[in-house]
N, C-alpha and C. Protein backbone atom coordinates (compact mmCIF):
# COMPACT_ATOMS: atom_id res chain seq x y z
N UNK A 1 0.83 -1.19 0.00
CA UNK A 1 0.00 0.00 0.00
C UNK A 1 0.88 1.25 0.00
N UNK A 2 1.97 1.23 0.49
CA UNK A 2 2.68 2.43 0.65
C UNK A 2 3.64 2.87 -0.78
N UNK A 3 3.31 1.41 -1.54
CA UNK A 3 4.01 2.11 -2.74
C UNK A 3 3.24 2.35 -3.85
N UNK A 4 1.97 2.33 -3.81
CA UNK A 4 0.72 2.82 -4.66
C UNK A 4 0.32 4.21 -4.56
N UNK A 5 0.40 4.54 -6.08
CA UNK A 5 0.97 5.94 -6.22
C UNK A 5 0.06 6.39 -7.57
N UNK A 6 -0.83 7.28 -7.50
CA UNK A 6 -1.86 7.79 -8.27
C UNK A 6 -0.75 8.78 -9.31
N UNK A 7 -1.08 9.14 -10.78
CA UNK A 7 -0.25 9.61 -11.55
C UNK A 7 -0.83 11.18 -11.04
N UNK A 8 0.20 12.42 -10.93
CA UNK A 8 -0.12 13.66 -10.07
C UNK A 8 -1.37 14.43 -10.74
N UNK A 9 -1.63 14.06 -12.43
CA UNK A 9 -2.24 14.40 -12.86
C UNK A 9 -4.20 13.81 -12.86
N UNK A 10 -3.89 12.67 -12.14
CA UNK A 10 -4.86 12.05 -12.37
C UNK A 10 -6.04 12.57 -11.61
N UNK A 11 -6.72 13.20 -10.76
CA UNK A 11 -7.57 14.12 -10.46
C UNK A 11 -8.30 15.18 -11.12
N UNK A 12 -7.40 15.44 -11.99
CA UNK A 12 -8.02 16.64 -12.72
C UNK A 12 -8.45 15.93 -14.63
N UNK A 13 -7.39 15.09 -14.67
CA UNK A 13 -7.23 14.57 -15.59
C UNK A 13 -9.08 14.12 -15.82
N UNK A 14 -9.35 13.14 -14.40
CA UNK A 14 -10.68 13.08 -14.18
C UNK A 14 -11.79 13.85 -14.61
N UNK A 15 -11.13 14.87 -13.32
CA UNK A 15 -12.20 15.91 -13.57
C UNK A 15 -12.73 16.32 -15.02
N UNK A 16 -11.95 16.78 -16.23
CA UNK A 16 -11.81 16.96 -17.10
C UNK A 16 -12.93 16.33 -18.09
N UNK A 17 -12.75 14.89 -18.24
CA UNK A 17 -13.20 13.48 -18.50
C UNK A 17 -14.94 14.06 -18.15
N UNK A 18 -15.11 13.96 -16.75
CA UNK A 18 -16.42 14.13 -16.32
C UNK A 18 -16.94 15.24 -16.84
N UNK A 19 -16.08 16.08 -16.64
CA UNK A 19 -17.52 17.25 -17.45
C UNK A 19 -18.04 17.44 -18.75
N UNK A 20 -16.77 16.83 -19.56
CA UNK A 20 -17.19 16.70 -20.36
C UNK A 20 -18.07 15.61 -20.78
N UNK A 21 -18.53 14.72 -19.89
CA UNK A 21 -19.85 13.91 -19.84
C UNK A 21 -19.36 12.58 -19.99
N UNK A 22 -18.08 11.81 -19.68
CA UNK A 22 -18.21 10.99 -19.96
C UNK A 22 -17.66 10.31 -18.23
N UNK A 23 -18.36 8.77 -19.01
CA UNK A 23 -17.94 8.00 -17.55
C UNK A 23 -16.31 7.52 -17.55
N UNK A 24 -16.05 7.70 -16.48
CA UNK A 24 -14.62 6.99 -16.23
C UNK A 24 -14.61 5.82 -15.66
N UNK A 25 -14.18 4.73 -15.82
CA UNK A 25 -14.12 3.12 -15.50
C UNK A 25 -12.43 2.86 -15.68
N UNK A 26 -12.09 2.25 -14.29
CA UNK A 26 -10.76 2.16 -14.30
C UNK A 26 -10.92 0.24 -14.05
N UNK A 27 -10.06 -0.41 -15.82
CA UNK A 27 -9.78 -1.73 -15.65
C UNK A 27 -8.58 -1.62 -15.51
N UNK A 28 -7.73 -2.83 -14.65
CA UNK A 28 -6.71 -2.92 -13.89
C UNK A 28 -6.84 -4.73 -13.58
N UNK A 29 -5.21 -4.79 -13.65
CA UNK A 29 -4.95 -6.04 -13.73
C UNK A 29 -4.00 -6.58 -12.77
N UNK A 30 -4.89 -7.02 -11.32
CA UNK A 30 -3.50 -7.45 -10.10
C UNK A 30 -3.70 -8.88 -10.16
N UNK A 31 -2.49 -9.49 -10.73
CA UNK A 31 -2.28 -10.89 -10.54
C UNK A 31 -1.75 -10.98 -8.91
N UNK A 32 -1.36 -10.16 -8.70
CA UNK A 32 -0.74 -10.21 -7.27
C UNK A 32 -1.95 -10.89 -6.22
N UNK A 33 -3.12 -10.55 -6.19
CA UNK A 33 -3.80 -10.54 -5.53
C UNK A 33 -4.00 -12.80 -5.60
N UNK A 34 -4.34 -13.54 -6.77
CA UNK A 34 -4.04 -14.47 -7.26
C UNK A 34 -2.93 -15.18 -6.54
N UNK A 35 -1.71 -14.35 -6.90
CA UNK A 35 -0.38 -14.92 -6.10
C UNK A 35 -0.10 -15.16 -4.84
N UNK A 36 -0.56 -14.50 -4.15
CA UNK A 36 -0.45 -14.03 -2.87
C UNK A 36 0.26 -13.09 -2.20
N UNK A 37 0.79 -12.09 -2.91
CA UNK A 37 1.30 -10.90 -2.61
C UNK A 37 0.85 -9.82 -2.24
N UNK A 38 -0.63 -9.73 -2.73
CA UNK A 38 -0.93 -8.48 -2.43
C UNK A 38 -2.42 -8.98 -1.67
N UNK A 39 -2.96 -8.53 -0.80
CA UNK A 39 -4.02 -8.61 -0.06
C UNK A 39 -5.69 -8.44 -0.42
N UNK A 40 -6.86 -8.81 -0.58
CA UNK A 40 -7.73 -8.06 -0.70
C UNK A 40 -7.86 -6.86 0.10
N UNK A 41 -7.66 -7.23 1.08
CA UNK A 41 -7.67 -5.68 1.83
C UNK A 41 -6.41 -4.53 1.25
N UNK A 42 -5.43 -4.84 0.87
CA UNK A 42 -4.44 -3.75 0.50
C UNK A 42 -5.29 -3.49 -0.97
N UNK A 43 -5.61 -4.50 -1.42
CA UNK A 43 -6.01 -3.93 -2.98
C UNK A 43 -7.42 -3.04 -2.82
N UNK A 44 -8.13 -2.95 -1.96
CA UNK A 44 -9.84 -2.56 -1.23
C UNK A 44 -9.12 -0.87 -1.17
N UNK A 45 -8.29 -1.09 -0.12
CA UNK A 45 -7.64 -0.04 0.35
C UNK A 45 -6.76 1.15 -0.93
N UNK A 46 -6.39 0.64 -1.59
CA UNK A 46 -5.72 0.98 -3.06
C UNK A 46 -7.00 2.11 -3.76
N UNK A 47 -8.19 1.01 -4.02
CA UNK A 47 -8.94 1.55 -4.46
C UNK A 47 -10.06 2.43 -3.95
N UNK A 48 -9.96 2.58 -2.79
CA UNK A 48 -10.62 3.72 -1.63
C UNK A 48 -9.64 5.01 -1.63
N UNK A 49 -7.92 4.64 -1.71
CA UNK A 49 -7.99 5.93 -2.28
C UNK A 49 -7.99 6.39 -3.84
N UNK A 50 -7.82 5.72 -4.52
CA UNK A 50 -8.13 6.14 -5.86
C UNK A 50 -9.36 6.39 -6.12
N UNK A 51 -10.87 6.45 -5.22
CA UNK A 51 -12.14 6.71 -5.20
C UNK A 51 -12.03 8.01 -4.40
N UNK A 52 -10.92 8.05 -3.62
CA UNK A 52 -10.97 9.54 -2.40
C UNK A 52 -10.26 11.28 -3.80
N UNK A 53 -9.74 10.22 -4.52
CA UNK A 53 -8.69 11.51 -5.17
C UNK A 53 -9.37 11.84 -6.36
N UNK A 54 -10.53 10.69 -7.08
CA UNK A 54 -10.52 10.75 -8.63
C UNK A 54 -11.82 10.38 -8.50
N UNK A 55 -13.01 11.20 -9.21
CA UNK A 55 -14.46 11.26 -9.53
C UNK A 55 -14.83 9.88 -10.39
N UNK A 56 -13.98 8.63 -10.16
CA UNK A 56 -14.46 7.94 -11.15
C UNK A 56 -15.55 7.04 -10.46
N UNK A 57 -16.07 6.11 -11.83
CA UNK A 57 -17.50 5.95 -11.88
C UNK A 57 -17.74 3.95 -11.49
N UNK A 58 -16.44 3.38 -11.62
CA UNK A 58 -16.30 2.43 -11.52
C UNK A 58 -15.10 1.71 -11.49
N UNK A 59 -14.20 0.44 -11.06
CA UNK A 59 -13.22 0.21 -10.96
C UNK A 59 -13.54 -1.22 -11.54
N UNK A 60 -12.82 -1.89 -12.53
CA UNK A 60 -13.20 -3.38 -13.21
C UNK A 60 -11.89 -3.89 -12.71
N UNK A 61 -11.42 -5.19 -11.90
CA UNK A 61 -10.34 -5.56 -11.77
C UNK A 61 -10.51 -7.48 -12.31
N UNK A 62 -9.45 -7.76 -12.84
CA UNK A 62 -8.83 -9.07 -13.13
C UNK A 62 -7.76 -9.00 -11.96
N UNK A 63 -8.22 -10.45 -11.65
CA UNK A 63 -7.17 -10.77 -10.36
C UNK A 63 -6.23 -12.19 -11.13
N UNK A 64 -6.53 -12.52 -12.33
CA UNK A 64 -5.48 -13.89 -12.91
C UNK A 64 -4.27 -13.47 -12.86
N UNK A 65 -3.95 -14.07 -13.28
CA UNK A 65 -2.38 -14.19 -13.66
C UNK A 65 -1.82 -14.49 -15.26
N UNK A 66 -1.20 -13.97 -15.88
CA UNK A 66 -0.94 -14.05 -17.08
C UNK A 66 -0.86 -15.56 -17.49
N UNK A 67 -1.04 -16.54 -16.62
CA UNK A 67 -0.76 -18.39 -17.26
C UNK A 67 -2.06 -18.54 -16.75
N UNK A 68 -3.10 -17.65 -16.10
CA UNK A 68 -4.62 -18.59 -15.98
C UNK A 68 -5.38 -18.07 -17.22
N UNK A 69 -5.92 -18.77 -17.47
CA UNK A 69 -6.99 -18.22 -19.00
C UNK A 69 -8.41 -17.62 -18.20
N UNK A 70 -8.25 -16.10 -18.46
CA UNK A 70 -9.57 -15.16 -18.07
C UNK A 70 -9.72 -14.31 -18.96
N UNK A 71 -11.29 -14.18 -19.60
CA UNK A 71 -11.49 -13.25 -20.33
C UNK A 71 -11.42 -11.66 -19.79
N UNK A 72 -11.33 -11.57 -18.74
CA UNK A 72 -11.66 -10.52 -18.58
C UNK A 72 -9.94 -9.56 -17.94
N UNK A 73 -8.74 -10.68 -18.26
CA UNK A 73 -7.66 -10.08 -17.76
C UNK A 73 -7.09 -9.32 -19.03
N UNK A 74 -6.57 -8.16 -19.12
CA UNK A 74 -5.97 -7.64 -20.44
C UNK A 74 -4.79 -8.06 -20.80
N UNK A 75 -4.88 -8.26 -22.12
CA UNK A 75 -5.10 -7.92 -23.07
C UNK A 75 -6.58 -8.06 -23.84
N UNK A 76 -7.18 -9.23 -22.93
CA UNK A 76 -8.53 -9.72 -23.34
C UNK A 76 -9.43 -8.39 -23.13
N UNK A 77 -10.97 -8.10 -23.62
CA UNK A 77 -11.82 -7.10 -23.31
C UNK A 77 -12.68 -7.26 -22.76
N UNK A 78 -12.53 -8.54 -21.88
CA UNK A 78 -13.46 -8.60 -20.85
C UNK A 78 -13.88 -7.62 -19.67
N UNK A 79 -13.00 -7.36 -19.20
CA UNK A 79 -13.49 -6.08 -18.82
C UNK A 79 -14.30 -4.93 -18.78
N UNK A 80 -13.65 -4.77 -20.64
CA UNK A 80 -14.56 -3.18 -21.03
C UNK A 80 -16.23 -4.12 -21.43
N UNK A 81 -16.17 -5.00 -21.97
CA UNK A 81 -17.19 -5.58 -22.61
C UNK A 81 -18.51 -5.60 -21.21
N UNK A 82 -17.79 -6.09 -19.76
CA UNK A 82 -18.39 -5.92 -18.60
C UNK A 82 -18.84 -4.96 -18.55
N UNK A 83 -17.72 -3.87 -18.40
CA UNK A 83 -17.90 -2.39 -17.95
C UNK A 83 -19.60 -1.81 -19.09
N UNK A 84 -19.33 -2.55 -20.64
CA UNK A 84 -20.27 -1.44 -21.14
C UNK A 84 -21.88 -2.31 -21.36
N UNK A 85 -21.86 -3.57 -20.95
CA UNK A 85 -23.08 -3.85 -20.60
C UNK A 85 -23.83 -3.43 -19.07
N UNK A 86 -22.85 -3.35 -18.34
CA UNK A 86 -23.37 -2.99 -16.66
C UNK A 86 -23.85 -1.44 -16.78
N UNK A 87 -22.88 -0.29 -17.55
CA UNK A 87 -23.34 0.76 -17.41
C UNK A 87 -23.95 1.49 -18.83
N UNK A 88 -24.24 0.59 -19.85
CA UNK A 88 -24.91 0.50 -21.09
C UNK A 88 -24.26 2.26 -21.75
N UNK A 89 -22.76 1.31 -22.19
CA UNK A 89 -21.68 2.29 -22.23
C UNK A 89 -21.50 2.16 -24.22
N UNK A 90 -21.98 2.66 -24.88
CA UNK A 90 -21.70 2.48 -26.65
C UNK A 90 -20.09 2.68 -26.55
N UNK A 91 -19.57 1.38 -26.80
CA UNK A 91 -17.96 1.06 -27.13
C UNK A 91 -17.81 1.94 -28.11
N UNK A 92 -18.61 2.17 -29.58
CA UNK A 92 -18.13 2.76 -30.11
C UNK A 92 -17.80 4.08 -30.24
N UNK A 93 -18.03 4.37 -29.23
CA UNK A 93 -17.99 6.72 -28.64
C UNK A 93 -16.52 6.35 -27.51
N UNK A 94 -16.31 4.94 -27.10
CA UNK A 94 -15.42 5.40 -25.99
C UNK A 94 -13.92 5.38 -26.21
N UNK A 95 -13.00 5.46 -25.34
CA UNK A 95 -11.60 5.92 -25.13
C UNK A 95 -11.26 4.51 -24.21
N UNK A 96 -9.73 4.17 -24.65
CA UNK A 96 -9.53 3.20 -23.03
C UNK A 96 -7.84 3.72 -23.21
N UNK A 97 -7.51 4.46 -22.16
CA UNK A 97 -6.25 4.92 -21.88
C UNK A 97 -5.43 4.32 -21.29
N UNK A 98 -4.23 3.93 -21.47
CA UNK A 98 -2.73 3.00 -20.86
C UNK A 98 -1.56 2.98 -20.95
N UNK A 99 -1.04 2.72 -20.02
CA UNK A 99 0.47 3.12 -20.39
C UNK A 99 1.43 1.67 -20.65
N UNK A 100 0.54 0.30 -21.34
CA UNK A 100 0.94 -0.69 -21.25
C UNK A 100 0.62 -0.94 -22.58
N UNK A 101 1.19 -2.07 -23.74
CA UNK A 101 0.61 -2.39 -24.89
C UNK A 101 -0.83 -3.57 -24.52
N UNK A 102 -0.54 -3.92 -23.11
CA UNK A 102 -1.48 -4.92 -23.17
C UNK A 102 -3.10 -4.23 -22.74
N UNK A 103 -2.43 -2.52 -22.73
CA UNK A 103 -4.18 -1.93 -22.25
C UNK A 103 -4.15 -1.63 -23.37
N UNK A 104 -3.74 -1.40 -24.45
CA UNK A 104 -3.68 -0.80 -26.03
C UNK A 104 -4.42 -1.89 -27.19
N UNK A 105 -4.06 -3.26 -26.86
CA UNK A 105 -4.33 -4.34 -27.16
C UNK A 105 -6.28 -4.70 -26.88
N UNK A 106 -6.07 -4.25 -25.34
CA UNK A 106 -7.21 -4.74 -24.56
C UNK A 106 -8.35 -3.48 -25.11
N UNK A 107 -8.16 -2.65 -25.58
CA UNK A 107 -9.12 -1.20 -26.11
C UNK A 107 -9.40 -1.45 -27.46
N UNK A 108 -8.70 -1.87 -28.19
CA UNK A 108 -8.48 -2.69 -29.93
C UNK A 108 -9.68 -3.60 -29.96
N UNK A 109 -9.79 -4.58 -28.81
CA UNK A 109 -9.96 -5.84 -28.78
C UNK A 109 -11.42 -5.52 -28.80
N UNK A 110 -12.15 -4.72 -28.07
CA UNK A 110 -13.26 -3.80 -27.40
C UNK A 110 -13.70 -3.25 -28.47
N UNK A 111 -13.33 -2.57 -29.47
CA UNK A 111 -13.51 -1.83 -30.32
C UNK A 111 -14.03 0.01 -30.07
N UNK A 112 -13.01 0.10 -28.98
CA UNK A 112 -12.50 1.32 -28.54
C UNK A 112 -11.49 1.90 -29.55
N UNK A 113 -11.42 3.75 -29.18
CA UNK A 113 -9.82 4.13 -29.50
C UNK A 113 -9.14 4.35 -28.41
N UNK A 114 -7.89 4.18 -28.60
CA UNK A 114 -7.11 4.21 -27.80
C UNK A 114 -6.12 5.25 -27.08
N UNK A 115 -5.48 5.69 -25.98
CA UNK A 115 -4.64 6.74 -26.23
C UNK A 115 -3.30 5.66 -25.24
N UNK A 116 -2.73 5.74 -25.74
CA UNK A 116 -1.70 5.15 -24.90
C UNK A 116 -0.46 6.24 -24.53
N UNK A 117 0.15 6.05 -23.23
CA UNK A 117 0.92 7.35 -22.56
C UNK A 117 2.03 6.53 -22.18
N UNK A 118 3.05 7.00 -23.13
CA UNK A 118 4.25 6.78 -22.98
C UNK A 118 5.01 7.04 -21.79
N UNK A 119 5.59 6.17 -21.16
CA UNK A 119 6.07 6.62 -20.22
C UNK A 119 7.84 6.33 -20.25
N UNK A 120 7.74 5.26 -21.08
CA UNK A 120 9.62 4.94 -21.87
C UNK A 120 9.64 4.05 -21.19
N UNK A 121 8.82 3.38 -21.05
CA UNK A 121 9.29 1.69 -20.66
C UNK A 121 9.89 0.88 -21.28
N UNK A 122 11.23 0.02 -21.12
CA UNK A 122 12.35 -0.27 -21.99
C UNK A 122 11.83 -1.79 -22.48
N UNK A 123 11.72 -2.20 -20.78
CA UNK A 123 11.82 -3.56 -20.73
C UNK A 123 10.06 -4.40 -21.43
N UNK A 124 9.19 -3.87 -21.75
CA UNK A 124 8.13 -3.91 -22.82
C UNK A 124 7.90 -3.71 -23.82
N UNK A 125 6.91 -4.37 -24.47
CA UNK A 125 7.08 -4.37 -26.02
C UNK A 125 6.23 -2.64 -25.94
N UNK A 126 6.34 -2.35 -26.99
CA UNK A 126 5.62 -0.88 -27.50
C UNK A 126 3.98 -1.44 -28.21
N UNK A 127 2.71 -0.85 -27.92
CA UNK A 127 1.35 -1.03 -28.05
C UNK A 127 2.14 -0.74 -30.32
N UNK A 128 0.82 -1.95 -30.55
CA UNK A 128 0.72 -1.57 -31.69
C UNK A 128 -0.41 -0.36 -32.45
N UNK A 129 0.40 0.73 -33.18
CA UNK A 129 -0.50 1.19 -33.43
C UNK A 129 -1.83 2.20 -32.40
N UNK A 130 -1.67 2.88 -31.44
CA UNK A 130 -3.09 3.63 -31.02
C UNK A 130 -3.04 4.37 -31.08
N UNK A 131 -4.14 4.76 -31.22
CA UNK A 131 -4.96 6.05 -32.04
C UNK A 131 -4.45 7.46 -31.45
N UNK A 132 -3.79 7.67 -30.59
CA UNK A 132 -3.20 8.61 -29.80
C UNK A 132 -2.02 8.35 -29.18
N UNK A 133 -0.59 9.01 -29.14
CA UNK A 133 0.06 8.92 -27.59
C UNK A 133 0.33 9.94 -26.73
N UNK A 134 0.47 10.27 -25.78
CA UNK A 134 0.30 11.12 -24.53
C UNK A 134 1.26 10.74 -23.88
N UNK A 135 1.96 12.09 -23.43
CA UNK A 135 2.93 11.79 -22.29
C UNK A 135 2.33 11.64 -21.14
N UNK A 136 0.81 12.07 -20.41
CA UNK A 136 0.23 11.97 -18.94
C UNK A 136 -1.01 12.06 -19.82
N UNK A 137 -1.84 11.74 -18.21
CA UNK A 137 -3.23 11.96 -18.28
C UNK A 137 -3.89 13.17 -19.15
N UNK A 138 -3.13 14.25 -18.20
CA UNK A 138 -3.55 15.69 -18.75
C UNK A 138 -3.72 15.60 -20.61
N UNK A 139 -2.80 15.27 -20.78
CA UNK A 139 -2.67 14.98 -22.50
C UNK A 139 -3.36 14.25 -23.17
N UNK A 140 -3.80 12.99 -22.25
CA UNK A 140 -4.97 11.85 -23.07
C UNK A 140 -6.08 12.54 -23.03
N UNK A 141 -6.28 13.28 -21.83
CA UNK A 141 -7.92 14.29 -21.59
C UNK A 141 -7.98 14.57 -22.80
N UNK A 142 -7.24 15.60 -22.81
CA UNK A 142 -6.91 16.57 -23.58
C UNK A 142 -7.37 16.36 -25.14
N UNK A 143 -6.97 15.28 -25.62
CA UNK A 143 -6.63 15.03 -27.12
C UNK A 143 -8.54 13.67 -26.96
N UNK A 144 -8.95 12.87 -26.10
CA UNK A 144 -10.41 12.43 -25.57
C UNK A 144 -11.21 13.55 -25.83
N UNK A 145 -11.54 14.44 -25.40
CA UNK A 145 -12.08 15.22 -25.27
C UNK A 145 -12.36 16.58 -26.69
N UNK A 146 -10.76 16.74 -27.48
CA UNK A 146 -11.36 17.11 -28.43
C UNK A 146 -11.44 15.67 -30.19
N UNK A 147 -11.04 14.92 -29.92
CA UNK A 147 -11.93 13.69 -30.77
C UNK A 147 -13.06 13.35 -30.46
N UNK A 148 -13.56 13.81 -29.21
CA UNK A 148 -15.23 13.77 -28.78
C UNK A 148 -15.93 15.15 -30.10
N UNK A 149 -15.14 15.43 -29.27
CA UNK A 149 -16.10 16.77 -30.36
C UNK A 149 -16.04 16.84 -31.90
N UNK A 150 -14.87 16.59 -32.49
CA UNK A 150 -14.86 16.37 -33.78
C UNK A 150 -16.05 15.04 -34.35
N UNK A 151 -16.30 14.22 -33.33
CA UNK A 151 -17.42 12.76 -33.73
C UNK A 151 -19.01 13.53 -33.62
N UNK A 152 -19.13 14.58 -32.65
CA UNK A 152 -20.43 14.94 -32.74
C UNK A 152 -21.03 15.32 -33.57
């Protein structure tokens, strides 16, 4: 818990997101929890504060592990596919933002666009192809928000 660390931008980044009307749904992938490393309660706790800092609307988590077969762990779109029947979310208007190829993959898969935010990760492959890249949040808003408007 003490090394879970919200990106500085991500509050406003939110904020941003919301007014301009859309829902925010954060999918996330702790195999840890599976392994035994990380706790339900540390992961509960994780996401109480990421509910204390950031207006979002829902949290989708995969707890597998990259060798159990789950649809809903990313790269798969189980998740978003969850996320947009529960909150009767049209995939085709939405965004799924990451700083991983396997959330870039997992937004593809959905038939989302994508913004993926570079952060210079060495030791990973690079997302093929999405529709955006962003150095932070502020920047995925940013560039979400006016491809919203150009679709209206």
């Amino acid at each position: 818990l003490e090394a879970f660390r919200l990106y500085p931008d991500a509050a406003c980044a939110v904020t941003q997101l919301k007014a301009a009307g859309f829902l925010v749904i954060v999918a996330t992938n702790q195999p840890d929890i599976a392994t035994g490393r990380v706790s339900h309660v540390v992961l509960d706790a994780m996401h109480d504060r990421l509910r204390a800092a950031c207006a979002i609307d829902a949290i989708e988590v995969s707890t597998a592990t990259r060798s159990q077969s789950d649809r809903r762990r990313k790269p798969s779109p189980g998740m978003l596919l969850d996320a947009a029947a529960n909150w009767d979310i049209n995939l085709s208007a939405s965004f799924m933002v990451g700083d991983r190829a396997s959330d870039i993959d997992c937004g593809r898969a959905a038939g989302v666009r994508t913004v993926f935010i570079d952060l210079g990760y060495t030791a990973e492959r690079r997302p093929n192809k999405p529709d955006a890249i962003a150095s932070n949040l502020s920047e995925a808003a940013d560039w979400i928000c006016a491809a919203a408007k150009m679709t209206e």
